[in-house]
N, C-alpha and C. Protein backbone atom coordinates (compact mmCIF):
# COMPACT_ATOMS: atom_id res chain seq x y z
N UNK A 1 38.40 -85.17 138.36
CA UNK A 1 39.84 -85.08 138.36
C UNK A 1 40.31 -85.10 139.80
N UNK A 2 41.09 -85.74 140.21
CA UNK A 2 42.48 -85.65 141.39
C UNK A 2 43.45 -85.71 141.04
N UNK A 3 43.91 -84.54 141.98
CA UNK A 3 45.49 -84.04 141.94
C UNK A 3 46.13 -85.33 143.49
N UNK A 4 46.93 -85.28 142.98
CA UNK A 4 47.88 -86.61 143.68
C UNK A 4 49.08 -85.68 144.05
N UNK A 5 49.82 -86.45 145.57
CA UNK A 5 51.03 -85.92 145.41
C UNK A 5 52.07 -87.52 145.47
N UNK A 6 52.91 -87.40 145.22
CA UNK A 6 53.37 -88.55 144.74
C UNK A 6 54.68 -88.52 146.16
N UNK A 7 55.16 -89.54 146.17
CA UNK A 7 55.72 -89.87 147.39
C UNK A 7 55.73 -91.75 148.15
N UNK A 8 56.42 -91.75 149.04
CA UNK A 8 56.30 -92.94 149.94
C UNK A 8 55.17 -93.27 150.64
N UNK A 9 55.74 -94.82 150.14
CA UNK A 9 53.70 -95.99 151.20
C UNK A 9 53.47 -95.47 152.11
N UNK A 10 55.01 -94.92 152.87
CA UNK A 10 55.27 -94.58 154.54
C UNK A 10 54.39 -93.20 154.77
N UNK A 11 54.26 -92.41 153.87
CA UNK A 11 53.36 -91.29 153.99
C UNK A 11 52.29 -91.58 154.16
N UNK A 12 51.32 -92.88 153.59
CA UNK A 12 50.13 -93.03 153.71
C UNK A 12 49.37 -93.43 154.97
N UNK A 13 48.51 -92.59 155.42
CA UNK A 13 47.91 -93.35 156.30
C UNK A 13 46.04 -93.71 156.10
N UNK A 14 45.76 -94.72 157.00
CA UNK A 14 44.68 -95.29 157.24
C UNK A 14 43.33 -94.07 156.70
N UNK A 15 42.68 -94.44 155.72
CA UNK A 15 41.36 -93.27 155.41
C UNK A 15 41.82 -92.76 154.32
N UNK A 16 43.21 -92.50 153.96
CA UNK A 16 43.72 -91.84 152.77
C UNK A 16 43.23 -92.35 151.43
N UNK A 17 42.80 -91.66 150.82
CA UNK A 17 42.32 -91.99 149.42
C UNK A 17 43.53 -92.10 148.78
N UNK A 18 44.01 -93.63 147.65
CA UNK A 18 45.17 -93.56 147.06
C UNK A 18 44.90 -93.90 145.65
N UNK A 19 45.97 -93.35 144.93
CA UNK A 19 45.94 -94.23 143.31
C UNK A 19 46.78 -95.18 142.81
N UNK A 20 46.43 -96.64 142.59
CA UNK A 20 47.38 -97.25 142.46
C UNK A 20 46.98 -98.03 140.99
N UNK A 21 47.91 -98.92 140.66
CA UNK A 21 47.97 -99.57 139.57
C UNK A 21 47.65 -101.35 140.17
N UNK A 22 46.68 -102.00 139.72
CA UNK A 22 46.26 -103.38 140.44
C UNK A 22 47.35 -104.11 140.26
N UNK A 23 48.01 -104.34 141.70
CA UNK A 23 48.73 -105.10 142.32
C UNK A 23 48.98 -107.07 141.55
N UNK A 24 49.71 -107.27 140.93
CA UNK A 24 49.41 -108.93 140.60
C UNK A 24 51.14 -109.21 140.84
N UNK A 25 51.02 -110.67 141.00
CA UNK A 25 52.24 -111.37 141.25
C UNK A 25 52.66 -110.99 140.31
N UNK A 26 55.05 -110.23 141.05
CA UNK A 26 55.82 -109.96 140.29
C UNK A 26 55.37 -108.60 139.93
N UNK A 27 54.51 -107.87 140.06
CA UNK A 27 54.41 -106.60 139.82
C UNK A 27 53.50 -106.02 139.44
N UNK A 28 52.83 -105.04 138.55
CA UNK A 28 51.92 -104.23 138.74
C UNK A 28 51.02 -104.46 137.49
N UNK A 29 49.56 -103.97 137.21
CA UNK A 29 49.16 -104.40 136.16
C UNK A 29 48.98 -102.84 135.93
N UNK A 30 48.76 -102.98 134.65
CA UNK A 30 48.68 -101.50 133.72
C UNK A 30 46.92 -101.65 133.58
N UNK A 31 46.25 -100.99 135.34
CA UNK A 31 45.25 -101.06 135.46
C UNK A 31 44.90 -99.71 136.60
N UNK A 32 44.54 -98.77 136.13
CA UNK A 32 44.81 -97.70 137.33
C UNK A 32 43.34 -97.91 138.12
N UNK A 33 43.49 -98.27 139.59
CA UNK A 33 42.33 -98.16 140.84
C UNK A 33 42.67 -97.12 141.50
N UNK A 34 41.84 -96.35 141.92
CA UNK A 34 41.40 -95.28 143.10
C UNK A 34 40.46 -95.47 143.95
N UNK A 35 41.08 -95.99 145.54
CA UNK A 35 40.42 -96.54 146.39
C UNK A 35 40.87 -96.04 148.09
N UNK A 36 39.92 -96.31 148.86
CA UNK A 36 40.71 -95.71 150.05
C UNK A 36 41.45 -96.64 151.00
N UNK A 37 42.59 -96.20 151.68
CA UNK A 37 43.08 -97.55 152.48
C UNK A 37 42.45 -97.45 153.83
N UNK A 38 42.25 -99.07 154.23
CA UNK A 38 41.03 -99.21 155.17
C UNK A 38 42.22 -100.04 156.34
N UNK A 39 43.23 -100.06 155.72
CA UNK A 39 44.25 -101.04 157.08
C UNK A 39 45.91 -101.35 156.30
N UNK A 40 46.71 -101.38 157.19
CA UNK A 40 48.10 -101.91 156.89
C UNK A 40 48.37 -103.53 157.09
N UNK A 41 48.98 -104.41 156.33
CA UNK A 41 49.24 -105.18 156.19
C UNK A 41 50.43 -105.67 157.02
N UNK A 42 50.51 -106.86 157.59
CA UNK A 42 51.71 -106.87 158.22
C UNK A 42 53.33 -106.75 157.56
N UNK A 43 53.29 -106.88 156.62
CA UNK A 43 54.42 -106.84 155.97
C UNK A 43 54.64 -105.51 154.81
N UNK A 44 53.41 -104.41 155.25
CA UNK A 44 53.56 -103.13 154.90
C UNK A 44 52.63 -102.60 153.45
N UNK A 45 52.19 -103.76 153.12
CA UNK A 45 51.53 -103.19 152.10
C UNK A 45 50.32 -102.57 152.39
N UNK A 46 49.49 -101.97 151.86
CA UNK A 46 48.29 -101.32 151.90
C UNK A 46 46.71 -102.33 151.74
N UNK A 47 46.02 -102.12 152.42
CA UNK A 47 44.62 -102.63 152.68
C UNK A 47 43.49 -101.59 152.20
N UNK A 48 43.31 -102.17 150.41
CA UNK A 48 42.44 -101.21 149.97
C UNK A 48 40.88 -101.46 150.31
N UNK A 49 39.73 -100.47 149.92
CA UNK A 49 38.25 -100.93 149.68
C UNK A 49 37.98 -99.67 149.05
N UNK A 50 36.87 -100.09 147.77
CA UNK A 50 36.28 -98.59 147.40
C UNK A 50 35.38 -98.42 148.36
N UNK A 51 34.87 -97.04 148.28
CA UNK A 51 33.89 -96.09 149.04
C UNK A 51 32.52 -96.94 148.59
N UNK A 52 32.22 -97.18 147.68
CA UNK A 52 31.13 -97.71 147.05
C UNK A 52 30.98 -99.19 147.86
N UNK A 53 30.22 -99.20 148.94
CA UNK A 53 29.87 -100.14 149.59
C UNK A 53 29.04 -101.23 149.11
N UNK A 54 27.94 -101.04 147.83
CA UNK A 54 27.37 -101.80 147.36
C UNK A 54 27.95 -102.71 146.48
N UNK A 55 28.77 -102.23 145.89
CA UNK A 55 29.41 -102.58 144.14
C UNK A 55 31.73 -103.07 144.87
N UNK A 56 31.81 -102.69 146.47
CA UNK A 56 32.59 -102.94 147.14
C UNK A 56 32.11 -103.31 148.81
N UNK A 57 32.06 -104.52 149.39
CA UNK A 57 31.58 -104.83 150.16
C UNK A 57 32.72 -104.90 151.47
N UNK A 58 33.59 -105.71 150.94
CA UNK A 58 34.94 -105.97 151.49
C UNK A 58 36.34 -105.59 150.70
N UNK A 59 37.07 -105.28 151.53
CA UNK A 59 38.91 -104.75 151.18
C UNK A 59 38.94 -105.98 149.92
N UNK A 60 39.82 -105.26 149.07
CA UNK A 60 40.12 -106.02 148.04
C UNK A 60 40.43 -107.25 148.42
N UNK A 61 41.53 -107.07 149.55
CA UNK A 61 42.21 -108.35 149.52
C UNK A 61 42.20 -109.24 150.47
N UNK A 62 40.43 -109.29 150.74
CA UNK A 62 39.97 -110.37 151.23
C UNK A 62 39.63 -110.93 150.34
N UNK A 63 39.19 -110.49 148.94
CA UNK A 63 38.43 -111.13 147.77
C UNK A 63 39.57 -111.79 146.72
N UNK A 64 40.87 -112.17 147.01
CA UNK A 64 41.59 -112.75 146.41
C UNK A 64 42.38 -111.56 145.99
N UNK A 65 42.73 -110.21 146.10
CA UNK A 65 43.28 -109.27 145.44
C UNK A 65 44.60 -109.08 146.55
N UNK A 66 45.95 -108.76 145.84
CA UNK A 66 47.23 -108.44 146.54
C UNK A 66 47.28 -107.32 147.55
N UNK A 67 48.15 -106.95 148.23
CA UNK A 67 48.06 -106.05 148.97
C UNK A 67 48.89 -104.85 148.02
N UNK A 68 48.65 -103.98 148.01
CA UNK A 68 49.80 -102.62 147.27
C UNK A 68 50.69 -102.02 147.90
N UNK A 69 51.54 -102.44 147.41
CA UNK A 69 53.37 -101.93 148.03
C UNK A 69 53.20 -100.79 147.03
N UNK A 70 54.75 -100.19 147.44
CA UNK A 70 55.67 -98.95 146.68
C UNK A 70 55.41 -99.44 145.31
N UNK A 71 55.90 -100.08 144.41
CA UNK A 71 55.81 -100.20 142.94
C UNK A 71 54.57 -100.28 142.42
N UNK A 72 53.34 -100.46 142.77
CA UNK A 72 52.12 -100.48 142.16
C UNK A 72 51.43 -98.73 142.61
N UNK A 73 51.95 -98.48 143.49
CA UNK A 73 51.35 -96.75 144.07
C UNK A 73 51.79 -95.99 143.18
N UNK A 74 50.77 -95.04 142.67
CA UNK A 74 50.55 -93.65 142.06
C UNK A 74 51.17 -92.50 142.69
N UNK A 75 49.87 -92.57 143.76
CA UNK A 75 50.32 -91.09 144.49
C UNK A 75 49.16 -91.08 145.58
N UNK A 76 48.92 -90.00 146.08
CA UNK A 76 47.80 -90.13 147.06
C UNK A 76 46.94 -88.60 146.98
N UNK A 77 46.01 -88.97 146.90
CA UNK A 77 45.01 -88.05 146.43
C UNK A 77 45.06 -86.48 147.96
N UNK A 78 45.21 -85.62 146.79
CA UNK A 78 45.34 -84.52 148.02
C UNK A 78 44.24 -83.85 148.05
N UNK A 79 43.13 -83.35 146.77
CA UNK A 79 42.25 -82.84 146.56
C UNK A 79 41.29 -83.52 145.45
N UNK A 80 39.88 -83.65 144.80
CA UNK A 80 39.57 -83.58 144.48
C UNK A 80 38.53 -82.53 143.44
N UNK A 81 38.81 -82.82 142.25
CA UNK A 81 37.73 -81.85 141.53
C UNK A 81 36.89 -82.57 140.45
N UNK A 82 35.63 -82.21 141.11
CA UNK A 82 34.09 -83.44 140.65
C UNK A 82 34.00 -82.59 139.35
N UNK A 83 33.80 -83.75 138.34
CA UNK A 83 33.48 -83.65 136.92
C UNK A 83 33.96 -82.29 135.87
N UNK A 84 35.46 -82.05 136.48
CA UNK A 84 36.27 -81.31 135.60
C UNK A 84 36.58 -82.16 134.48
N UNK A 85 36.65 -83.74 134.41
CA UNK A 85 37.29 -84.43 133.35
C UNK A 85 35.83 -84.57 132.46
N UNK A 86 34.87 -84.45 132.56
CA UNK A 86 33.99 -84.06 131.50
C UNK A 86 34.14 -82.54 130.98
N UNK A 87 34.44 -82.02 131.11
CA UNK A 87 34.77 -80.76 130.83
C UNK A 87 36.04 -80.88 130.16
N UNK A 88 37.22 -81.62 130.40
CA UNK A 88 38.41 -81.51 129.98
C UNK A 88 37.89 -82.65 128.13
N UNK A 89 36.95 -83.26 128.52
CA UNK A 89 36.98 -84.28 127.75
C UNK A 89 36.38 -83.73 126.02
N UNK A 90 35.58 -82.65 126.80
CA UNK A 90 35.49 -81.55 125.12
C UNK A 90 36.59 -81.01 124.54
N UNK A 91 37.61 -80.85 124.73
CA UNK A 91 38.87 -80.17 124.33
C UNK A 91 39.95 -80.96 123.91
N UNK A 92 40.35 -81.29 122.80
CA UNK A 92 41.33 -81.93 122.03
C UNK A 92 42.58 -81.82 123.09
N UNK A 93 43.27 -83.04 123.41
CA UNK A 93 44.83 -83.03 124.11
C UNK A 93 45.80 -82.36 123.35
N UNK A 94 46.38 -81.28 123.80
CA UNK A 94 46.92 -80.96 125.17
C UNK A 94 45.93 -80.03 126.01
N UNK A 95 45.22 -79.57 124.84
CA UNK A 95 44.21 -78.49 125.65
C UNK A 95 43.80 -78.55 126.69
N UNK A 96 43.33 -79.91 126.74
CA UNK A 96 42.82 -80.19 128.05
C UNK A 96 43.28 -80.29 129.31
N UNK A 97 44.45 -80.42 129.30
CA UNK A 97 45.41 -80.43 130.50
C UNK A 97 45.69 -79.10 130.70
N UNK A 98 45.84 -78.13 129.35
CA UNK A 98 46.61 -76.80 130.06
C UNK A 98 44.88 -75.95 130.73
N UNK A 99 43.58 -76.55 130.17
CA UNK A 99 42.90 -75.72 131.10
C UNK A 99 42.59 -76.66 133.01
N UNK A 100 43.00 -77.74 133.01
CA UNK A 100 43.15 -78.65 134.12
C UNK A 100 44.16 -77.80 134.62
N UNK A 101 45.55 -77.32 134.73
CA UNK A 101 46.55 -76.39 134.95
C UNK A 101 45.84 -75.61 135.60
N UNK A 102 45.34 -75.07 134.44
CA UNK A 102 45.01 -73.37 134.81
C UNK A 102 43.57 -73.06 136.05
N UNK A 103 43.13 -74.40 136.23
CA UNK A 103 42.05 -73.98 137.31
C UNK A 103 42.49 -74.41 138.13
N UNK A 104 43.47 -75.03 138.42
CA UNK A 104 43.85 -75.44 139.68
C UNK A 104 44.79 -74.75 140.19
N UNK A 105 45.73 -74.24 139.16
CA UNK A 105 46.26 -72.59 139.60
C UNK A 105 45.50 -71.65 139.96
N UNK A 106 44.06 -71.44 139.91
CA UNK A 106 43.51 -70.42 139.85
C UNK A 106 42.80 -70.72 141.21
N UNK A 107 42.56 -71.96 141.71
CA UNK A 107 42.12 -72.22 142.68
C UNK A 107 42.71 -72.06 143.75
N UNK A 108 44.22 -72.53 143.94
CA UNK A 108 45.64 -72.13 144.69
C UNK A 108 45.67 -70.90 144.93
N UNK A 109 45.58 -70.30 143.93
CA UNK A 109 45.55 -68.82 144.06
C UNK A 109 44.66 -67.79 144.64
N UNK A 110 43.57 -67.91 144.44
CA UNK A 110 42.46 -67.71 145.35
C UNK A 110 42.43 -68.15 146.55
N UNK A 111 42.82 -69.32 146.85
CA UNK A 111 42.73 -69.65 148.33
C UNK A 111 43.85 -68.59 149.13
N UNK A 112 44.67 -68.39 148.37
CA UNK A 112 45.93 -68.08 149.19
C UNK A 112 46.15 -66.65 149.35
N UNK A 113 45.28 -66.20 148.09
CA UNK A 113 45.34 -64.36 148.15
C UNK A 113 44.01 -64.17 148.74
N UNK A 114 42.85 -64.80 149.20
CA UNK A 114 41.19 -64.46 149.21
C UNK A 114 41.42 -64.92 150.64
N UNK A 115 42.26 -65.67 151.42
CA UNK A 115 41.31 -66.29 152.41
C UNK A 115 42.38 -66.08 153.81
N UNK A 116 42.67 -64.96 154.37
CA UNK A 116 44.08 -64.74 155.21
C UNK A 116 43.33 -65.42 156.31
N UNK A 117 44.36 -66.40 157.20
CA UNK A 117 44.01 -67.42 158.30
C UNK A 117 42.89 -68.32 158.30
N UNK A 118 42.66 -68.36 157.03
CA UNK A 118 41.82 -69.64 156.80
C UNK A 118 41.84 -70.65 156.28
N UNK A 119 42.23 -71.76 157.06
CA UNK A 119 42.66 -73.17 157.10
C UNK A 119 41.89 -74.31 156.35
N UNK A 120 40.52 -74.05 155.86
CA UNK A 120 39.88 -74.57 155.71
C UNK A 120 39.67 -74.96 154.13
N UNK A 121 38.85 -76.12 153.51
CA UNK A 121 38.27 -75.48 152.10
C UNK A 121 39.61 -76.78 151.51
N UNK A 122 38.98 -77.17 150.27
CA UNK A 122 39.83 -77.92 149.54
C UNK A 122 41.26 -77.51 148.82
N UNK A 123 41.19 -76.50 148.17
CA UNK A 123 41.65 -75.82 148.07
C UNK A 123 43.04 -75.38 149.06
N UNK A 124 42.95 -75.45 150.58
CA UNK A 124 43.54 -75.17 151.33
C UNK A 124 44.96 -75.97 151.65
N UNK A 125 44.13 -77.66 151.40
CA UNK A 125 45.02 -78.54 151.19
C UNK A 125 46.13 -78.54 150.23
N UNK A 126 46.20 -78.23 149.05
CA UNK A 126 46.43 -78.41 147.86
C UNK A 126 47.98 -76.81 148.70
N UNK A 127 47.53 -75.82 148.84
CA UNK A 127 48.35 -74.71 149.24
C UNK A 127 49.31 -75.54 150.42
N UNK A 128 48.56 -75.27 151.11
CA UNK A 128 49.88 -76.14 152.28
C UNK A 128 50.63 -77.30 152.05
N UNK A 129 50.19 -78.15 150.97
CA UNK A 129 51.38 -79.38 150.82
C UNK A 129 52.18 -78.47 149.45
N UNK A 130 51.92 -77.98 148.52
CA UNK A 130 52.73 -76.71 148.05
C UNK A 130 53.52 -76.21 148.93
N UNK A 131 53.21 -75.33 149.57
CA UNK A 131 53.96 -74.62 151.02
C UNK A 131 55.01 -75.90 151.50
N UNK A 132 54.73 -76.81 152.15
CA UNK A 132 55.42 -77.73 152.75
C UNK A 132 56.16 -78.48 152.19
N UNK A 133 56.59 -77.95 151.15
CA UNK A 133 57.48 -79.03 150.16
C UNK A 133 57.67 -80.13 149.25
N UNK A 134 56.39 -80.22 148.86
CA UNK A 134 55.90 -81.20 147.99
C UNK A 134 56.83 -81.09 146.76
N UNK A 135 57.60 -81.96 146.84
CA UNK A 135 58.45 -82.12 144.99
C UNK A 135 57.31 -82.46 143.35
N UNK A 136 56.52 -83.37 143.84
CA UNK A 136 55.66 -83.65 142.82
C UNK A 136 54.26 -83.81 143.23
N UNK A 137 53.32 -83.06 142.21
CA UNK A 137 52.00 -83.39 142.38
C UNK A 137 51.98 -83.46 141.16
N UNK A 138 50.67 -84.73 140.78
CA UNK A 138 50.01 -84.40 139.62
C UNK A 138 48.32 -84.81 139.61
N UNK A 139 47.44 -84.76 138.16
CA UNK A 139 46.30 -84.69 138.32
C UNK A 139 46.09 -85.91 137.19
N UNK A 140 44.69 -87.05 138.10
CA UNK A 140 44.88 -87.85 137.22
C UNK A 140 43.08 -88.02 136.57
N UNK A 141 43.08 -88.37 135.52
CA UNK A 141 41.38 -88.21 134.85
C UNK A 141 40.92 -89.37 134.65
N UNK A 142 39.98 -89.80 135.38
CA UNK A 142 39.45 -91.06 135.56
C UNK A 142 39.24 -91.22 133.73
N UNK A 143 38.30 -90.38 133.06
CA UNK A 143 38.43 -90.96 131.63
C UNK A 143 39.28 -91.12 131.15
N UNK A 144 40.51 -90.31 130.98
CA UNK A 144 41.41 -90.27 129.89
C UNK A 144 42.70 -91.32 130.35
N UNK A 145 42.73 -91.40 131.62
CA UNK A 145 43.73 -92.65 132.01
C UNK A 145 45.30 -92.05 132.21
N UNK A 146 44.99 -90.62 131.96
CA UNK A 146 46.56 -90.16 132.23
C UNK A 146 46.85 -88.95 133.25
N UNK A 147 48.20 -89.03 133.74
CA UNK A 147 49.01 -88.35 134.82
C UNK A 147 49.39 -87.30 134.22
N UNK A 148 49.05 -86.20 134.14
CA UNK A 148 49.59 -84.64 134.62
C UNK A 148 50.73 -84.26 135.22
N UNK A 149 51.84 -83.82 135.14
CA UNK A 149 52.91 -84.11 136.27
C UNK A 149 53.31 -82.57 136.52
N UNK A 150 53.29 -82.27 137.45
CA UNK A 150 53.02 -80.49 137.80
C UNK A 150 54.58 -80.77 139.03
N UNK A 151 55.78 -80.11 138.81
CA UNK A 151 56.90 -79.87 139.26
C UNK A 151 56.86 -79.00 140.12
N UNK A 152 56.79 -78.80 141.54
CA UNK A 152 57.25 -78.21 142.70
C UNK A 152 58.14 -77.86 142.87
């Protein structure tokens, strides 16, 4: 699972892990990618490549793939949590989201009551863009294909 905070291209920078929907002429395909951006485009769009160097060699869009503007972007990954969506994936929907909720509240929470002047830790991230004004985050599950939308 990743929690996303949702927002402007202009926020993104270079290394940022993002979630977008594959980019095609005229607009977006109802195809969700999570990839990191490796460069800006001159005319502003985003320069993706997955992490997976074997199975991704080169940026998408040297291989014939668009660049990703504002209308194909998700959000941008603020934290990660490894193989919660197998875990979410035993539990009939909605269930599964309200215990996705509840550990990531619980994680927030711990960081913020357990850890005085400590900056560090995944977790940490997730508190300070909270703190700093984040209007929307949500969490998205590589299996299940859907957005979480958690109100700030």
């Amino acid at each position: 699972m990743v929690v996303l905070q949702f927002g402007s291209i202009g926020d993104v920078k270079v290394g940022d892990i993002i979630v977008f929907n594959r980019p095609i002429f005229g607009g977006c395909e109802d195809f969700t990618i999570i990839h990191r951006v490796v460069g800006v485009a001159s005319d502003g769009g985003l320069i993706t490549q997955g992490d997976n160097r074997l199975t991704n060699p080169n940026p998408d869009e040297s291989i014939g793939g668009l660049y990703v503007h504002q209308q194909c972007l998700v959000g941008r990954v603020v934290f990660i949590i490894p193989y919660l969506e197998r875990l979410a994936d035993l539990l009939p929907y909605p269930a599964n989201y309200v215990l996705a909720a509840l550990i990531i509240l619980f994680v927030i929470s711990s960081e913020m009551t357990g850890a005085e002047g400590k900056k560090e830790g995944v977790a940490s991230k997730v508190a300070e863009a909270v703190s700093g004004g984040i209007q929307k985050i949500g969490c998205f599950t590589r299996f299940q294909n859907r957005l979480l939308h958690l109100e700030g």
